[in-house]
PDB file of N, CA and C in Angstrom:
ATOM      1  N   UNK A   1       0.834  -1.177   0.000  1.00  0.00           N
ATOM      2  CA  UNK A   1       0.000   0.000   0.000  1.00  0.00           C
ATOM      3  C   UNK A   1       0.883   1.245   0.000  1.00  0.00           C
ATOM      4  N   UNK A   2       0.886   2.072  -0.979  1.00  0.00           N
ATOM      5  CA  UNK A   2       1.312   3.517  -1.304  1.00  0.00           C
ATOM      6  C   UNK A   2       0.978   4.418  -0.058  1.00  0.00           C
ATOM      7  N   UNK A   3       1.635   5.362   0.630  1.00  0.00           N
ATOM      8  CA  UNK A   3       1.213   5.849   1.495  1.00  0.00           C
ATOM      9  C   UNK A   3       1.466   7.659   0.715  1.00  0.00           C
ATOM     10  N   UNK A   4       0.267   8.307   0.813  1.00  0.00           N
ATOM     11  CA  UNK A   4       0.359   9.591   0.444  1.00  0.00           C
ATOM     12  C   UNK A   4       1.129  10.855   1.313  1.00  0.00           C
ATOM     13  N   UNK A   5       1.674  11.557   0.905  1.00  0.00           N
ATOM     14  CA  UNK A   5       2.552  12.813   1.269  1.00  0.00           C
ATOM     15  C   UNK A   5       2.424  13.809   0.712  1.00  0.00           C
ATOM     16  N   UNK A   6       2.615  14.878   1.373  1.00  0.00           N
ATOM     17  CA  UNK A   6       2.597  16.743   0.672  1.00  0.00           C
ATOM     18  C   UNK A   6       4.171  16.462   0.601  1.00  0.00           C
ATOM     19  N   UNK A   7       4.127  16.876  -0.361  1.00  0.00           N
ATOM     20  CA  UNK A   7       5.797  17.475  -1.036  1.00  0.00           C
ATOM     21  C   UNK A   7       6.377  18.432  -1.499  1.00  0.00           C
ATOM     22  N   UNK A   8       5.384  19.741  -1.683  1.00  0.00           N
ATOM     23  CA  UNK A   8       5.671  21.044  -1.726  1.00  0.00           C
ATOM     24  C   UNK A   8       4.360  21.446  -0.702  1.00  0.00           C
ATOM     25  N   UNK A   9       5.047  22.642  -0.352  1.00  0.00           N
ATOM     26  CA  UNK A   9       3.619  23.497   0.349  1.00  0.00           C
ATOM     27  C   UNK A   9       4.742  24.672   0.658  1.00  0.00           C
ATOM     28  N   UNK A  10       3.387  25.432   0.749  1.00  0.00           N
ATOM     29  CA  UNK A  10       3.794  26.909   1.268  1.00  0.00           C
ATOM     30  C   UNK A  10       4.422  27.103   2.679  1.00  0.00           C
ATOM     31  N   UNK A  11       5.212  27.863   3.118  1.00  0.00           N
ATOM     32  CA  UNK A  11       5.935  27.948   4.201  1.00  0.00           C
ATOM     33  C   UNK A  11       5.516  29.492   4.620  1.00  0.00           C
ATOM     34  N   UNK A  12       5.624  30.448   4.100  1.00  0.00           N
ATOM     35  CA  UNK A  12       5.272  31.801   4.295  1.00  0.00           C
ATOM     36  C   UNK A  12       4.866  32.545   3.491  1.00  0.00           C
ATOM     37  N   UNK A  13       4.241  33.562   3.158  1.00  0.00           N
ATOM     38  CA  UNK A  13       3.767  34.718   2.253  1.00  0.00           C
ATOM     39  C   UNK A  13       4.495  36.004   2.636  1.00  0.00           C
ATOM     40  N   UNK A  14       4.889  36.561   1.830  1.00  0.00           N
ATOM     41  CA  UNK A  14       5.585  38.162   2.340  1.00  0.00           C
ATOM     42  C   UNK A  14       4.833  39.261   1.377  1.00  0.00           C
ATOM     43  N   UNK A  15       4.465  39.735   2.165  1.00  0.00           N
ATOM     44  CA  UNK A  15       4.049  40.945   1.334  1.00  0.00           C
ATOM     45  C   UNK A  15       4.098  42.187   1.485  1.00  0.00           C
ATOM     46  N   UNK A  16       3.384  43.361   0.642  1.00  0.00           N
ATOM     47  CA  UNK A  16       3.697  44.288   1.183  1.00  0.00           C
ATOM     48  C   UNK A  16       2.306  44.990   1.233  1.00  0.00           C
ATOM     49  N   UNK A  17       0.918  44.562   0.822  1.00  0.00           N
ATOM     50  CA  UNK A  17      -0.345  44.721   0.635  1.00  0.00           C
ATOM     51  C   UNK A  17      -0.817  43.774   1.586  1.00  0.00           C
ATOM     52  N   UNK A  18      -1.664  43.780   2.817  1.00  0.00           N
ATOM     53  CA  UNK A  18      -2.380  42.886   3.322  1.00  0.00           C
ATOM     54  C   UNK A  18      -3.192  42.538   2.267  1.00  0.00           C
ATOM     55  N   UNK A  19      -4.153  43.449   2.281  1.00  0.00           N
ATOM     56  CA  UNK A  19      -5.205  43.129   1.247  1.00  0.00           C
ATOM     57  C   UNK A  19      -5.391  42.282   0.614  1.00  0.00           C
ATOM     58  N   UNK A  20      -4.037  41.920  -0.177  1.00  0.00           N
ATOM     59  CA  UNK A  20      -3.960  40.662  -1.549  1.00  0.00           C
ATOM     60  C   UNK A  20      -3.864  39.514  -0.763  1.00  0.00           C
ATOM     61  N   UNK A  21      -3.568  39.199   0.760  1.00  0.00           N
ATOM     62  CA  UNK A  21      -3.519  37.877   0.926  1.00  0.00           C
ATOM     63  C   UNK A  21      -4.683  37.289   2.259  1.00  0.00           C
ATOM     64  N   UNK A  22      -5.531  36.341   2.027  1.00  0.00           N
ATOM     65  CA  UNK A  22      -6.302  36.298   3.067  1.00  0.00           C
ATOM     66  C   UNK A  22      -6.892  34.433   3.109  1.00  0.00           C
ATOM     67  N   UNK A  23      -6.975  34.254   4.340  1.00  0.00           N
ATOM     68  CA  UNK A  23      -7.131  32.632   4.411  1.00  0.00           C
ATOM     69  C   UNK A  23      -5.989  31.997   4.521  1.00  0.00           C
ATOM     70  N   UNK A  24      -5.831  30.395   4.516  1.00  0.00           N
ATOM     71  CA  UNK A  24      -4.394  29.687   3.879  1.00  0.00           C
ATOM     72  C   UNK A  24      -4.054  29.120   5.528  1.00  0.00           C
ATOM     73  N   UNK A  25      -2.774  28.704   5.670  1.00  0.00           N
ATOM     74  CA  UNK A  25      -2.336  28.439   6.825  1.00  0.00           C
ATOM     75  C   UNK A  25      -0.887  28.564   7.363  1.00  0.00           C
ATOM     76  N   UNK A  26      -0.559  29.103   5.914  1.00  0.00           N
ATOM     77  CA  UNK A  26       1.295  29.823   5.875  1.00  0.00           C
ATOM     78  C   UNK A  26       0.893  31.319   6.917  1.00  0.00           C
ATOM     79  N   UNK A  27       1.929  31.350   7.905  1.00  0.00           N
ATOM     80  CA  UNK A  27       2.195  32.733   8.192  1.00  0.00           C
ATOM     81  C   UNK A  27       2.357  33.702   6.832  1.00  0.00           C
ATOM     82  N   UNK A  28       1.872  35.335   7.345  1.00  0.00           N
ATOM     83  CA  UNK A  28       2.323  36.050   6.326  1.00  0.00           C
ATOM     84  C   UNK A  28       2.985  37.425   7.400  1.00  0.00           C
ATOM     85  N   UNK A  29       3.781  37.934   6.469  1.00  0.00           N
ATOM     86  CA  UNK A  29       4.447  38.589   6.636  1.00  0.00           C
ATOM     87  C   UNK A  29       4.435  40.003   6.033  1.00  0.00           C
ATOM     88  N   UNK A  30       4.035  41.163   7.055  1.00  0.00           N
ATOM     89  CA  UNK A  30       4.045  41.974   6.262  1.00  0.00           C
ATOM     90  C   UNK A  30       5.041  43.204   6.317  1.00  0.00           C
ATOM     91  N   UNK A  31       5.712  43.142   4.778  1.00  0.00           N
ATOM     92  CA  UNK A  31       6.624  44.183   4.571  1.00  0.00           C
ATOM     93  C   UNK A  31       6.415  46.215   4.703  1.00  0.00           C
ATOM     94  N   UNK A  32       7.559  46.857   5.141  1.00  0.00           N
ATOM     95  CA  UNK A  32       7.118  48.082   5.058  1.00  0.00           C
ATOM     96  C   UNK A  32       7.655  48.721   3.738  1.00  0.00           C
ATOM     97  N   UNK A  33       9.096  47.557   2.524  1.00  0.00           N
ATOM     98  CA  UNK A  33       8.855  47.794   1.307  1.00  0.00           C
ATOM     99  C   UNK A  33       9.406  47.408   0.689  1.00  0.00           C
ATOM    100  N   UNK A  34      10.005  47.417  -0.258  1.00  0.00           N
ATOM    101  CA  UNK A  34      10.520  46.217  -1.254  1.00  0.00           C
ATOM    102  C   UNK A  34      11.647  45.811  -0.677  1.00  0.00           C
ATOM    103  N   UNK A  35      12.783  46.669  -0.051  1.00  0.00           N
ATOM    104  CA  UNK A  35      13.624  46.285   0.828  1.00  0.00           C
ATOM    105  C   UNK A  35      13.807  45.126   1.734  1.00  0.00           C
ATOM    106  N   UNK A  36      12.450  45.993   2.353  1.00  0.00           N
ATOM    107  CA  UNK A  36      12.340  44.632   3.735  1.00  0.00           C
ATOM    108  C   UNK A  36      11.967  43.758   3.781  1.00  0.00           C
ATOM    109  N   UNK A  37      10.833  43.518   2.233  1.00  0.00           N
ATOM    110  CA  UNK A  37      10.292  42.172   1.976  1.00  0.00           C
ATOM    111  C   UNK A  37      11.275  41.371   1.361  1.00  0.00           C
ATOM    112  N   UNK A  38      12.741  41.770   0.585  1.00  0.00           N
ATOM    113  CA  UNK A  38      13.078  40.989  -0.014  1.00  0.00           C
ATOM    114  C   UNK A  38      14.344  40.802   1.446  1.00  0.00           C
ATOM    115  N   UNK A  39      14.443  41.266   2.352  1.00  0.00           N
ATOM    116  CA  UNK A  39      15.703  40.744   3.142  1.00  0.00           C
ATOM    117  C   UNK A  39      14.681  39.775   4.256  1.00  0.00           C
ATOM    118  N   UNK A  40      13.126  39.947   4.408  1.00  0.00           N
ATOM    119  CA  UNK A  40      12.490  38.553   4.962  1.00  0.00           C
ATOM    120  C   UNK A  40      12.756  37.485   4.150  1.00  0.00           C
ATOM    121  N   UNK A  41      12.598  37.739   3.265  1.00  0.00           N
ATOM    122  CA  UNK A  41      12.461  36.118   2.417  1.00  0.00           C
ATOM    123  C   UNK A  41      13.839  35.746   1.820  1.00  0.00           C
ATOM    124  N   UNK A  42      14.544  36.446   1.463  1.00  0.00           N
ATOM    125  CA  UNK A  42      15.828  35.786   1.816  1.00  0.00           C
ATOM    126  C   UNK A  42      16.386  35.041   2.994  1.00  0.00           C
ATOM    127  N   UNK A  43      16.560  36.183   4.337  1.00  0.00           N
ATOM    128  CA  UNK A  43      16.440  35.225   5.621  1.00  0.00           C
ATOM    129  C   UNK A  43      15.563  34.244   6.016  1.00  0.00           C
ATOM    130  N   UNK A  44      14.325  33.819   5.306  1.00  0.00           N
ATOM    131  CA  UNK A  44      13.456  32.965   5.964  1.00  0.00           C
ATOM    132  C   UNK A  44      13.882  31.708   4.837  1.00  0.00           C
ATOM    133  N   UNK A  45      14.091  31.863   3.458  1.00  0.00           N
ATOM    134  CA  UNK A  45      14.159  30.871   3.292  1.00  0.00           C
ATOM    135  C   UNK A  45      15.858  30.193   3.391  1.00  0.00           C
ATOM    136  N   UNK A  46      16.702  31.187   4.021  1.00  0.00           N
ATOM    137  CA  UNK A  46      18.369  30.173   4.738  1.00  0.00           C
ATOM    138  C   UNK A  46      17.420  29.579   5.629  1.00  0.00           C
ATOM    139  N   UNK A  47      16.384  30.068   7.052  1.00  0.00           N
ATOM    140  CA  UNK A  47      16.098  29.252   7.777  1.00  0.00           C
ATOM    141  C   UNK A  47      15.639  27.959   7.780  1.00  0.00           C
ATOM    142  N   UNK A  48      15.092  28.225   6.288  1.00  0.00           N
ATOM    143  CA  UNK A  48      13.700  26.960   5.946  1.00  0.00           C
ATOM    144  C   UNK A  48      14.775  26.197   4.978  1.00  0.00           C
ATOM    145  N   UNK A  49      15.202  26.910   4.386  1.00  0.00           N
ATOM    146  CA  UNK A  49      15.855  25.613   3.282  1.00  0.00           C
ATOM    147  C   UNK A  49      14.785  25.771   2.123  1.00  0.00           C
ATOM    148  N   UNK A  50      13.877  26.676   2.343  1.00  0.00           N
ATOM    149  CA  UNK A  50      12.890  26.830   1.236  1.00  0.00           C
ATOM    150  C   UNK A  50      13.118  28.035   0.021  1.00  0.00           C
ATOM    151  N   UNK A  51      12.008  27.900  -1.329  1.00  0.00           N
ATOM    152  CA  UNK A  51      12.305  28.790  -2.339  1.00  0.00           C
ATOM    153  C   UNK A  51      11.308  29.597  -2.019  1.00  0.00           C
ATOM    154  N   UNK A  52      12.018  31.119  -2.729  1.00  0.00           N
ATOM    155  CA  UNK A  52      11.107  32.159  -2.730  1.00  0.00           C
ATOM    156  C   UNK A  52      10.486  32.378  -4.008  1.00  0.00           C
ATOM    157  N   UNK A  53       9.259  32.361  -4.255  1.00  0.00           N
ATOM    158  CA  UNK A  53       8.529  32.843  -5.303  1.00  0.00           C
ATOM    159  C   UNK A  53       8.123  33.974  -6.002  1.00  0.00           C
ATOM    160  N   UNK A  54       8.014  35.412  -6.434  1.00  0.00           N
ATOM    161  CA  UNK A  54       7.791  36.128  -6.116  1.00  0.00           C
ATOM    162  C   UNK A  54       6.573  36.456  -7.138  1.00  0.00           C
ATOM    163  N   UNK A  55       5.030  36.565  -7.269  1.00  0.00           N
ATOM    164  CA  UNK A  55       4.188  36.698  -7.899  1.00  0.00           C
ATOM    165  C   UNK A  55       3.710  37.467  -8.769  1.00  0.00           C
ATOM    166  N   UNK A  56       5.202  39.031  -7.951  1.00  0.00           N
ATOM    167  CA  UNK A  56       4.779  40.102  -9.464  1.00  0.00           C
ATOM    168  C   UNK A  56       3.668  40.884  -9.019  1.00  0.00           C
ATOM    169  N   UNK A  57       3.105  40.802  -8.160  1.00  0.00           N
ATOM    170  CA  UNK A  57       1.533  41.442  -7.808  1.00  0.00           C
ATOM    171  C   UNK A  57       2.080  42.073  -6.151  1.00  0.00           C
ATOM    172  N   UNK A  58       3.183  42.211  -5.790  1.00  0.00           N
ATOM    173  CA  UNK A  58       3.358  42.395  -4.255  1.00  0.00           C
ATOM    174  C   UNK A  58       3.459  41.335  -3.201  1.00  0.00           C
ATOM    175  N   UNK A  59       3.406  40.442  -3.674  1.00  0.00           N
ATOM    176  CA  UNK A  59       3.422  39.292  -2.808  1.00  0.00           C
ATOM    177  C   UNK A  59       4.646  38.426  -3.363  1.00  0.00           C
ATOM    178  N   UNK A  60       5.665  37.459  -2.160  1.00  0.00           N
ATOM    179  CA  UNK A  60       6.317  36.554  -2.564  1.00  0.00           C
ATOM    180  C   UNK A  60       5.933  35.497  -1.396  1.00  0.00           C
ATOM    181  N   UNK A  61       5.914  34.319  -2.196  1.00  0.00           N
ATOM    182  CA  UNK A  61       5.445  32.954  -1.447  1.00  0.00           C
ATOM    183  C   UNK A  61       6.835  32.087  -0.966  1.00  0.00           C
ATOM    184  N   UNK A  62       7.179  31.737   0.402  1.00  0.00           N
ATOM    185  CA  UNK A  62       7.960  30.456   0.374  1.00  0.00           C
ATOM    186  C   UNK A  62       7.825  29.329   0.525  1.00  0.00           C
ATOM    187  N   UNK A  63       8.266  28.798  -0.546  1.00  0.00           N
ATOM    188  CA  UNK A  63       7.938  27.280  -0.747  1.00  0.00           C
ATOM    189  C   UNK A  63       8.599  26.185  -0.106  1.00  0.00           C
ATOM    190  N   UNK A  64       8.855  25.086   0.377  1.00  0.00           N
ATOM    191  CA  UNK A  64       9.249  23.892   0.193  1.00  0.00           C
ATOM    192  C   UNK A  64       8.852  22.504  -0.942  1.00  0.00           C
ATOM    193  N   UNK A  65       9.984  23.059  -1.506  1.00  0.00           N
ATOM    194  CA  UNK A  65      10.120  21.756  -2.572  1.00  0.00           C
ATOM    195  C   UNK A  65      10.498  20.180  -2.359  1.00  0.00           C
TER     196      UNK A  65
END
């Protein structure tokens, strides 16, 4: 019997708009601007070992692959 697993999922959201992100079960993170969102998600994903996504719309997602 095959036993099922998540193998990617979201780890965090960073953003810099609450607005655009709502629901889910990743922490989010909110930036005060492009600066600070991109030195969270750099530091979060050395912590995680995870990738950063970035959506183009104000928001970047971290993943585990």
């Amino acid at each position: 019997m095959m036993k099922a697993s998540i193998s990617k999922y979201i780890l965090a959201v960073i953003t810099l708009d609450p607005s655009l992100v709502s629901g889910g079960g990743a922490p989010v993170f909110v930036a005060r601007d492009r600066i600070e969102q991109d030195r969270i998600a750099t530091y979060m994903a050395r912590i995680t070992e995870g990738v950063v996504h970035d959506l183009e719309n104000g928001v970047y997602i971290l993943v585990k692959h």
